[in-house]
C-alpha atoms as a PDB file:
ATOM      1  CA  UNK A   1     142.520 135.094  30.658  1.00  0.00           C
ATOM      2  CA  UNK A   2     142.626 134.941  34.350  1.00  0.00           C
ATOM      3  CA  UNK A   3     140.340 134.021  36.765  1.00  0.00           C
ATOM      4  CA  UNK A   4     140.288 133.455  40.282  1.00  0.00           C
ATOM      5  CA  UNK A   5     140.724 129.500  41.087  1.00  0.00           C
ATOM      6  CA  UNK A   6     137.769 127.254  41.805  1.00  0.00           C
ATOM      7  CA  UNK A   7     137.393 126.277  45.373  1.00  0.00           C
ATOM      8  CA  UNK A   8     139.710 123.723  45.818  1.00  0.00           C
ATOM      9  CA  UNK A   9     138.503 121.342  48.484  1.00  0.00           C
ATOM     10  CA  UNK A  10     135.172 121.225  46.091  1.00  0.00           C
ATOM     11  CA  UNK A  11     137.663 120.280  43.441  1.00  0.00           C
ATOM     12  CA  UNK A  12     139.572 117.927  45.354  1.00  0.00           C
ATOM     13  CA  UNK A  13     136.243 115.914  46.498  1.00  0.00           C
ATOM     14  CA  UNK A  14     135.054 115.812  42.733  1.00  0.00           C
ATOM     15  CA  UNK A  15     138.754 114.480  41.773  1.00  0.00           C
ATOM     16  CA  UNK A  16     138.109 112.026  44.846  1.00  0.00           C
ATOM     17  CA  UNK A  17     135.179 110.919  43.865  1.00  0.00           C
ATOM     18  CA  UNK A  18     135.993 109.851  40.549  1.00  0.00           C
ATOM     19  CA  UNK A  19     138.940 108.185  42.249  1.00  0.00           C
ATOM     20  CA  UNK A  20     136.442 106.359  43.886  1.00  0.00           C
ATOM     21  CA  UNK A  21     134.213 105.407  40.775  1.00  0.00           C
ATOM     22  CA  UNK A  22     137.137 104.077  39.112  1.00  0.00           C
ATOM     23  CA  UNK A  23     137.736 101.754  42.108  1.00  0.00           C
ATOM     24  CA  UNK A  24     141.261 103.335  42.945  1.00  0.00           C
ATOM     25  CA  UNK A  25     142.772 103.970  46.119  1.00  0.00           C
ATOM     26  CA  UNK A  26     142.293 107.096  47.522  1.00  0.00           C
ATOM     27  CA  UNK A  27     145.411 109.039  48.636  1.00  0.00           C
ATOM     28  CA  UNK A  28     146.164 109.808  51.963  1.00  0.00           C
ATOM     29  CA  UNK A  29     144.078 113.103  53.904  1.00  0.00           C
ATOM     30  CA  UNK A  30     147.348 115.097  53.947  1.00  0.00           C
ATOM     31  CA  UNK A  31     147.802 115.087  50.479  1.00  0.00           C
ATOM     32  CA  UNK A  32     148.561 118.281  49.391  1.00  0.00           C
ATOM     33  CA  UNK A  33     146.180 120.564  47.329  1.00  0.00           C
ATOM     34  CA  UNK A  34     147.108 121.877  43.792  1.00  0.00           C
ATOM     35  CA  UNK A  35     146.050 125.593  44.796  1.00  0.00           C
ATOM     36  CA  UNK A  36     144.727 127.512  47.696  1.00  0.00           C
ATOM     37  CA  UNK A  37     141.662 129.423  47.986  1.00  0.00           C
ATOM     38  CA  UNK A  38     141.963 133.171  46.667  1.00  0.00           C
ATOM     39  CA  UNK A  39     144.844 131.648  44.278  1.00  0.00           C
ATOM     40  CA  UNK A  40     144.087 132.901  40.508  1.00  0.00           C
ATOM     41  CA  UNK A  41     144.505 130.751  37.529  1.00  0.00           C
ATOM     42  CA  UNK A  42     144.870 130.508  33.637  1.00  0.00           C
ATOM     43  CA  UNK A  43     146.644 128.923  30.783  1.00  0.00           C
ATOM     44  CA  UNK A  44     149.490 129.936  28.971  1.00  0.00           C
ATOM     45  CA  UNK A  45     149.060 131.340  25.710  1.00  0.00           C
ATOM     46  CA  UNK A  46     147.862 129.578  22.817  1.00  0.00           C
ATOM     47  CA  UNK A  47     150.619 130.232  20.798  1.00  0.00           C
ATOM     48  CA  UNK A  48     153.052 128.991  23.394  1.00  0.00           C
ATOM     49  CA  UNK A  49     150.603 125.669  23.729  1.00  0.00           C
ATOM     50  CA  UNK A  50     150.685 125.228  19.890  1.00  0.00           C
ATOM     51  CA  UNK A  51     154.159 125.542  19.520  1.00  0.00           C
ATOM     52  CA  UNK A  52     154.520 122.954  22.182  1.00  0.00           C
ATOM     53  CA  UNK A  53     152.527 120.665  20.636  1.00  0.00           C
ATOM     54  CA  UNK A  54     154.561 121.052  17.551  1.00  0.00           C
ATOM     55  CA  UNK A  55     157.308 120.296  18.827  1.00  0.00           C
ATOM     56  CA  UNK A  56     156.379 117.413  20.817  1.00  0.00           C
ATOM     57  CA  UNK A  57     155.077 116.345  17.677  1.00  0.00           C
ATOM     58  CA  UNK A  58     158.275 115.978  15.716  1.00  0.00           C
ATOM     59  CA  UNK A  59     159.840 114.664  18.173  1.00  0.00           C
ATOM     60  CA  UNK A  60     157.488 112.149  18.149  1.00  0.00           C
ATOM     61  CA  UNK A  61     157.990 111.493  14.176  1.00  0.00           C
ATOM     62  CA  UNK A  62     161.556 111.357  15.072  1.00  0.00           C
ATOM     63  CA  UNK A  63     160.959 108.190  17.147  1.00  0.00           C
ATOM     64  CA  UNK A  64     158.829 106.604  13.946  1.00  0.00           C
ATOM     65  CA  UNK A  65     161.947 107.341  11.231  1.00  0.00           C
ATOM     66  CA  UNK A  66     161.693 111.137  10.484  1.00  0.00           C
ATOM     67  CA  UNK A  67     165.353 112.231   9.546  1.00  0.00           C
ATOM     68  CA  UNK A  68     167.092 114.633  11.450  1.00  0.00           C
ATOM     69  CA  UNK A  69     167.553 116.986   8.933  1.00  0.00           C
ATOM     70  CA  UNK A  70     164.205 116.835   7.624  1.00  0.00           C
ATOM     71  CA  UNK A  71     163.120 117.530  12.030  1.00  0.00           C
ATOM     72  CA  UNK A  72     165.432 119.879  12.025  1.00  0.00           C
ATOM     73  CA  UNK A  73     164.666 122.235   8.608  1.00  0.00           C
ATOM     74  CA  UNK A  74     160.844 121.790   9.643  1.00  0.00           C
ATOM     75  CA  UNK A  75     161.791 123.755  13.160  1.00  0.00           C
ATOM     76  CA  UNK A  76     163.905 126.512  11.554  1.00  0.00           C
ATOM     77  CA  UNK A  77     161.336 127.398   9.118  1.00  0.00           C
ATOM     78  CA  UNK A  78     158.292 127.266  11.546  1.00  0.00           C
ATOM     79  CA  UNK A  79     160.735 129.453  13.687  1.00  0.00           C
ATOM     80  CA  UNK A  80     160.304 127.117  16.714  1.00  0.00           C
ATOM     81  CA  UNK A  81     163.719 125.939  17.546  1.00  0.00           C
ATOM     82  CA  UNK A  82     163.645 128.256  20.452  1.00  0.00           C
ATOM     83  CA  UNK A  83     161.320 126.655  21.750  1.00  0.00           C
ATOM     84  CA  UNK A  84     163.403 122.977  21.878  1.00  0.00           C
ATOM     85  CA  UNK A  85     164.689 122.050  24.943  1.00  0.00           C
ATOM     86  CA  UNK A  86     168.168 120.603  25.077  1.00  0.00           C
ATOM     87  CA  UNK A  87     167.478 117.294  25.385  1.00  0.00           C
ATOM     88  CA  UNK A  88     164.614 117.152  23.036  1.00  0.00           C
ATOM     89  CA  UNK A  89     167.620 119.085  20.467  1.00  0.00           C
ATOM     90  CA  UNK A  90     169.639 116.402  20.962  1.00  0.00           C
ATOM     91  CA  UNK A  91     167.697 113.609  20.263  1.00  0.00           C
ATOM     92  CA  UNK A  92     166.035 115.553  17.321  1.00  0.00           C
ATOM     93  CA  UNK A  93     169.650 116.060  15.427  1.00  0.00           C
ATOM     94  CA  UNK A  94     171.269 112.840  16.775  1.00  0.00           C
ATOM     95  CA  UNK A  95     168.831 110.456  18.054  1.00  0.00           C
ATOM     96  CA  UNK A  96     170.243 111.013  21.654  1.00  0.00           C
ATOM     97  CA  UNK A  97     168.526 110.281  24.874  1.00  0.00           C
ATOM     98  CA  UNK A  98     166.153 108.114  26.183  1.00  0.00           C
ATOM     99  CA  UNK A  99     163.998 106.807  23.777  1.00  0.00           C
ATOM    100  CA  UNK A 100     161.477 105.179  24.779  1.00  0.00           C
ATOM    101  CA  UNK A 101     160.745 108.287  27.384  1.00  0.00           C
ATOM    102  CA  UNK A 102     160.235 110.523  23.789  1.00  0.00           C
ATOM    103  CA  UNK A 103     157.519 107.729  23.029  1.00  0.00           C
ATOM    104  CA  UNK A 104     155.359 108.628  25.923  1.00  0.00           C
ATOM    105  CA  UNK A 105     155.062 112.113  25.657  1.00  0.00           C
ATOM    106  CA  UNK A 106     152.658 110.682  22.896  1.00  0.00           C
ATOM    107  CA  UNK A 107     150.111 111.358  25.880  1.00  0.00           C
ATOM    108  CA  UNK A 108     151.385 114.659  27.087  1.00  0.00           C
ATOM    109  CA  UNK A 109     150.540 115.531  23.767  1.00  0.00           C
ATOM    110  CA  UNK A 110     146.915 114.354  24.047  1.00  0.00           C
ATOM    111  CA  UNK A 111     146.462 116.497  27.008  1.00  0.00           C
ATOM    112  CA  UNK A 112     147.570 119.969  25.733  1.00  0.00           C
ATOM    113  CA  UNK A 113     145.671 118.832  22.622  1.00  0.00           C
ATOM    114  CA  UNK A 114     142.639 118.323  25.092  1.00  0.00           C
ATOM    115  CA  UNK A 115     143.549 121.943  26.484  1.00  0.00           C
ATOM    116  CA  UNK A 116     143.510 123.906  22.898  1.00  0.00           C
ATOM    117  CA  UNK A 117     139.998 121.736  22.451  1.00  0.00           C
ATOM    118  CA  UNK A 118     141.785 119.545  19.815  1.00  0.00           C
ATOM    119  CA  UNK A 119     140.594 116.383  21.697  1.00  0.00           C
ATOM    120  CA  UNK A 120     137.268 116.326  22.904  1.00  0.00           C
ATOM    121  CA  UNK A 121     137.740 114.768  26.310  1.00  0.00           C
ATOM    122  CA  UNK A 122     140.980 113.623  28.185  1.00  0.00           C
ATOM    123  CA  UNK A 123     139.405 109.864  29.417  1.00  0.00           C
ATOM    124  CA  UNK A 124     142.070 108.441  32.226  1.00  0.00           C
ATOM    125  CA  UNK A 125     140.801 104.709  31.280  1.00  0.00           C
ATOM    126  CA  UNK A 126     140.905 105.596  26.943  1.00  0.00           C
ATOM    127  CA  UNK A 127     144.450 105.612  25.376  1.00  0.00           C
ATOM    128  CA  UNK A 128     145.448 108.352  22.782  1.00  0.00           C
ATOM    129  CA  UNK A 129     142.197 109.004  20.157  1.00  0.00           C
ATOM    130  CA  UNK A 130     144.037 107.363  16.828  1.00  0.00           C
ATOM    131  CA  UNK A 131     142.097 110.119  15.029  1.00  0.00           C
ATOM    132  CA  UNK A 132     144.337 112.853  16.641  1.00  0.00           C
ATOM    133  CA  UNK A 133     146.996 112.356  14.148  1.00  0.00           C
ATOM    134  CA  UNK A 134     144.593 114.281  11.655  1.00  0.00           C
ATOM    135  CA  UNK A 135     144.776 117.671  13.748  1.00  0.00           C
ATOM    136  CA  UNK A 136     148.366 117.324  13.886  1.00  0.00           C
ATOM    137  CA  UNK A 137     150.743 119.441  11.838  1.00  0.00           C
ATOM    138  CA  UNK A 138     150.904 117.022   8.706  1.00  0.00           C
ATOM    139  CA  UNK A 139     154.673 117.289   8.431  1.00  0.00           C
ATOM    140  CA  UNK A 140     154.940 114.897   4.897  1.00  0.00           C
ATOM    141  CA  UNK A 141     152.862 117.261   3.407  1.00  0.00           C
ATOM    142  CA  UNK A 142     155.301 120.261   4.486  1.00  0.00           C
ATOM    143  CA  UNK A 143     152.008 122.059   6.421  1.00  0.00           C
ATOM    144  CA  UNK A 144     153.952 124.637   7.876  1.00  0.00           C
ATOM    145  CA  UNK A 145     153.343 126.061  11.590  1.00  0.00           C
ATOM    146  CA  UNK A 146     151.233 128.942  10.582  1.00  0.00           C
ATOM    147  CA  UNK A 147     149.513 126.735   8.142  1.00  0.00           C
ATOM    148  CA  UNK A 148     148.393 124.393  10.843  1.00  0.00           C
ATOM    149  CA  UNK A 149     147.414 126.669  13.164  1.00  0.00           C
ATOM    150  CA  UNK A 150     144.996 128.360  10.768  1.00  0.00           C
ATOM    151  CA  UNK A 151     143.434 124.921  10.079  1.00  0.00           C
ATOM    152  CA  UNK A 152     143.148 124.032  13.209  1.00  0.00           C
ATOM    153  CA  UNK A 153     141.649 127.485  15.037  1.00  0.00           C
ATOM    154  CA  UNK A 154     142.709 126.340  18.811  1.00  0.00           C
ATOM    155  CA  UNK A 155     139.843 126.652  21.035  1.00  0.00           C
ATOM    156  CA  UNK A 156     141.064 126.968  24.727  1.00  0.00           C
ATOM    157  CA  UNK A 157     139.332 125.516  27.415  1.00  0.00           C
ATOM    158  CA  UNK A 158     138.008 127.568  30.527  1.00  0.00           C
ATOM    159  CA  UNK A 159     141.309 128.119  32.816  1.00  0.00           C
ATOM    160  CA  UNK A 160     138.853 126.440  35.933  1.00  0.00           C
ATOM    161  CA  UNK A 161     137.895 123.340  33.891  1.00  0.00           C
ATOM    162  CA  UNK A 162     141.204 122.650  33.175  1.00  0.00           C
ATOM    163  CA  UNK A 163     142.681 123.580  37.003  1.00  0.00           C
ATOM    164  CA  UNK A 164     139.629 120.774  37.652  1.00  0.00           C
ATOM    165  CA  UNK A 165     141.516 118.457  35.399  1.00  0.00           C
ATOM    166  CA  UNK A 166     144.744 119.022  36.680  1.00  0.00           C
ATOM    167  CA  UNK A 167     143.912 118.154  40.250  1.00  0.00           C
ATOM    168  CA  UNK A 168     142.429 115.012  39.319  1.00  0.00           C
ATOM    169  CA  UNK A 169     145.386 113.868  37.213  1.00  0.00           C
ATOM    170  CA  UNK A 170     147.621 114.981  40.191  1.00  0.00           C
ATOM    171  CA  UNK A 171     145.278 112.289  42.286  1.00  0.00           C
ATOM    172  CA  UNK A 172     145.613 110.147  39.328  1.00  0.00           C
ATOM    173  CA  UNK A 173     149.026 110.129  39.217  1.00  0.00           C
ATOM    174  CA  UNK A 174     149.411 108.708  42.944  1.00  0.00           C
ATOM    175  CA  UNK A 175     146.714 106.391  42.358  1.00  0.00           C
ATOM    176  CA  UNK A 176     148.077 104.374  39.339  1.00  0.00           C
ATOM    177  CA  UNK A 177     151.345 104.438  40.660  1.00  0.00           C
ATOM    178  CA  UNK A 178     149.967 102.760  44.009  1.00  0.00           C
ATOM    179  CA  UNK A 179     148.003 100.623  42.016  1.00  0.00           C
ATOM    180  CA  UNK A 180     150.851  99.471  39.746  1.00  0.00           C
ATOM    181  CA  UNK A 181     153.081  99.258  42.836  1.00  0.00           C
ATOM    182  CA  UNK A 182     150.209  96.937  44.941  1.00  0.00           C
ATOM    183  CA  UNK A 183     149.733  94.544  41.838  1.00  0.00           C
ATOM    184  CA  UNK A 184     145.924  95.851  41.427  1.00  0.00           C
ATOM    185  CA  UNK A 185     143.814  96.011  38.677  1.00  0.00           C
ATOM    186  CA  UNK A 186     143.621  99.239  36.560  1.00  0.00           C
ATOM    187  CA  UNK A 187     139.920 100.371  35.359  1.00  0.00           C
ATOM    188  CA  UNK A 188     141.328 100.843  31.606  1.00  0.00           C
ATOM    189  CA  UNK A 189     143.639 100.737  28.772  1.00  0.00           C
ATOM    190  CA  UNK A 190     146.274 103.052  30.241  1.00  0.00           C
ATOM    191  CA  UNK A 191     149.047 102.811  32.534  1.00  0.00           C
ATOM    192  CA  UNK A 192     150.764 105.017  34.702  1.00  0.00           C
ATOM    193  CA  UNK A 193     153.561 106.509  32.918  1.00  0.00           C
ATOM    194  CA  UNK A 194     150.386 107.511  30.242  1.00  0.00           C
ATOM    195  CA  UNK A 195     148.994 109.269  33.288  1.00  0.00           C
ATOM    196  CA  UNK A 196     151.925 110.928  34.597  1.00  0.00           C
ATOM    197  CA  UNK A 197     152.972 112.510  30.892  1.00  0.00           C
ATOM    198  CA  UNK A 198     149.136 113.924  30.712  1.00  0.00           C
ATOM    199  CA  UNK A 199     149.623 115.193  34.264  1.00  0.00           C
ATOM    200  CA  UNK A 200     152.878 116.573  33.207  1.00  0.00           C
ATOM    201  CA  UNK A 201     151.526 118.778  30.207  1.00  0.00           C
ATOM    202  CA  UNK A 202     148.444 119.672  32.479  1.00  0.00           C
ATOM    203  CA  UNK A 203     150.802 121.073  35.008  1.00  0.00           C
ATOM    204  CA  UNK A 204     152.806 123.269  32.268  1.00  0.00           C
ATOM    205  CA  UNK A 205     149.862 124.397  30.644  1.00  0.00           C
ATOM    206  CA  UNK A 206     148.168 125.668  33.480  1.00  0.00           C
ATOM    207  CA  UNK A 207     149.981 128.701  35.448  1.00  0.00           C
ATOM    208  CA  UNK A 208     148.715 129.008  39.266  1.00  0.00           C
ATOM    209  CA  UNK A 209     149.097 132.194  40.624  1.00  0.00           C
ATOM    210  CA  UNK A 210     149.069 133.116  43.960  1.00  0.00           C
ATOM    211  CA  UNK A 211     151.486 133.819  47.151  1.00  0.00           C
ATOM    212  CA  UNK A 212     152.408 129.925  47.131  1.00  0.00           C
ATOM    213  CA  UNK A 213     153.153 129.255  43.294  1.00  0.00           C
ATOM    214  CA  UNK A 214     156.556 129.905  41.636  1.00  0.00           C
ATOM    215  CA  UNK A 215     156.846 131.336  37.953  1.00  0.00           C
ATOM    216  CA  UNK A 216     155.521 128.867  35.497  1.00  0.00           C
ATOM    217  CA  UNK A 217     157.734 126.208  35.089  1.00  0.00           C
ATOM    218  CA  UNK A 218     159.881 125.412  32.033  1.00  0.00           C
ATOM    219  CA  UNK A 219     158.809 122.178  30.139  1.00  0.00           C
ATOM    220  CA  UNK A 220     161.795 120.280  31.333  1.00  0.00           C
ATOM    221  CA  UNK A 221     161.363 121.730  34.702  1.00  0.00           C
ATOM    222  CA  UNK A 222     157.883 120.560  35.708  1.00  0.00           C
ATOM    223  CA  UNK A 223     157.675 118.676  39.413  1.00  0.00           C
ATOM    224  CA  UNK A 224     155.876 115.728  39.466  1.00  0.00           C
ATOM    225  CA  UNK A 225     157.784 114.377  42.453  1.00  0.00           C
ATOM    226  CA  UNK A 226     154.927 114.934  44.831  1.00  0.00           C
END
């Protein structure tokens, strides 16, 4: 579904202002805007954003002693191993890359979880719900793709409350990272890289349209340089 784009210099105050309630630094006034007005917005498709989350998800099982082949035969049967990136391929089949990096997207997992209503709020100062595991493809169990997403009956949020959350994260983002840099105080539990990987999977799953934005971004392709 799309809609046109919330205002976003309404947006940007609201995402300022809970900068401000969380006792964070503010960025700068030049800082760029996620979307311009008369931009349109919505999410990818729910498929796409399950299938994601799948994957992320044994890649994540990986990193806690899944064996590759058992990874591996759960992707070809839930006819997702198109939807592997290379480098997630090659640490699935031979425990290659950066590992620790595979651990965090723990949280970009939270977030598109938040985004199919899996999670019922995305909290910057709460770590990853523990209960989340339970609306996760059980993969011991050998819960197949299909099988999870009929148990689970994805619930999208509105393409403008997640655009909302998006452009706070992308204040977020600069915020802890100042923060961290500066020695301060954080107002929770979790840390910057946590915010960065939710940012990330906020930025994939939501597709800005408009005379500005690109083509949605592949997963490995997503900027979060700015």
């Amino acid at each position: 579904m799309r809609v046109p784009a919330p205002d976003p210099r309404a947006v940007r105050e609201a995402s300022l202002d809970e900068l401000s309630r969380l006792g964070l630094p503010l960025p700068p006034p030049q800082f760029p805007l996620v979307w311009e007005p008369g931009d349109e917005i919505e999410l990818r498709p729910t498929r796409e954003i399950e299938a994601r989350i799948a994957v992320l998800h044994v890649i994540l099982a990986r990193c806690f002693g899944m064996p590759a082949q058992a990874a591996m035969s759960w992707l070809l049967e839930s006819h997702l191993v198109e939807m592997v990136t290379p480098p997630e391929w090659q640490f699935v089949m031979g425990g290659k890359g950066d590992h620790r990096s595979f651990v965090l997207h723990h949280d970009a997992l939270f977030s598109l979880a938040w985004v199919l209503g899996l999670a019922k709020e995305l909290d910057p100062t709460v770590p990853v719900d523990e209960r989340l595991v339970e609306r996760m493809p059980n993969l011991v169990a050998g819960e197949t793709f299909g099988q999870w997403r009929a148990r689970i009956l994805a619930a999208p949020q509105h393409p403008a409350d997640a655009a909302a959350l998006l452009d706070l994260h992308y204040c977020l983002d600069w915020a802890y990272l100042e923060s961290e840099e500066a020695g301060l105080a954080l107002p929770g539990l979790v840390d910057a890289n946590a915010i960065g990987q939710r940012r990330w999977a906020l930025e994939w799953a939501v597709v800005l349209r408009g005379p500005y934005h690109d083509e949605p971004p592949g997963w490995e392709e997503v900027d979060l340089s700015t």
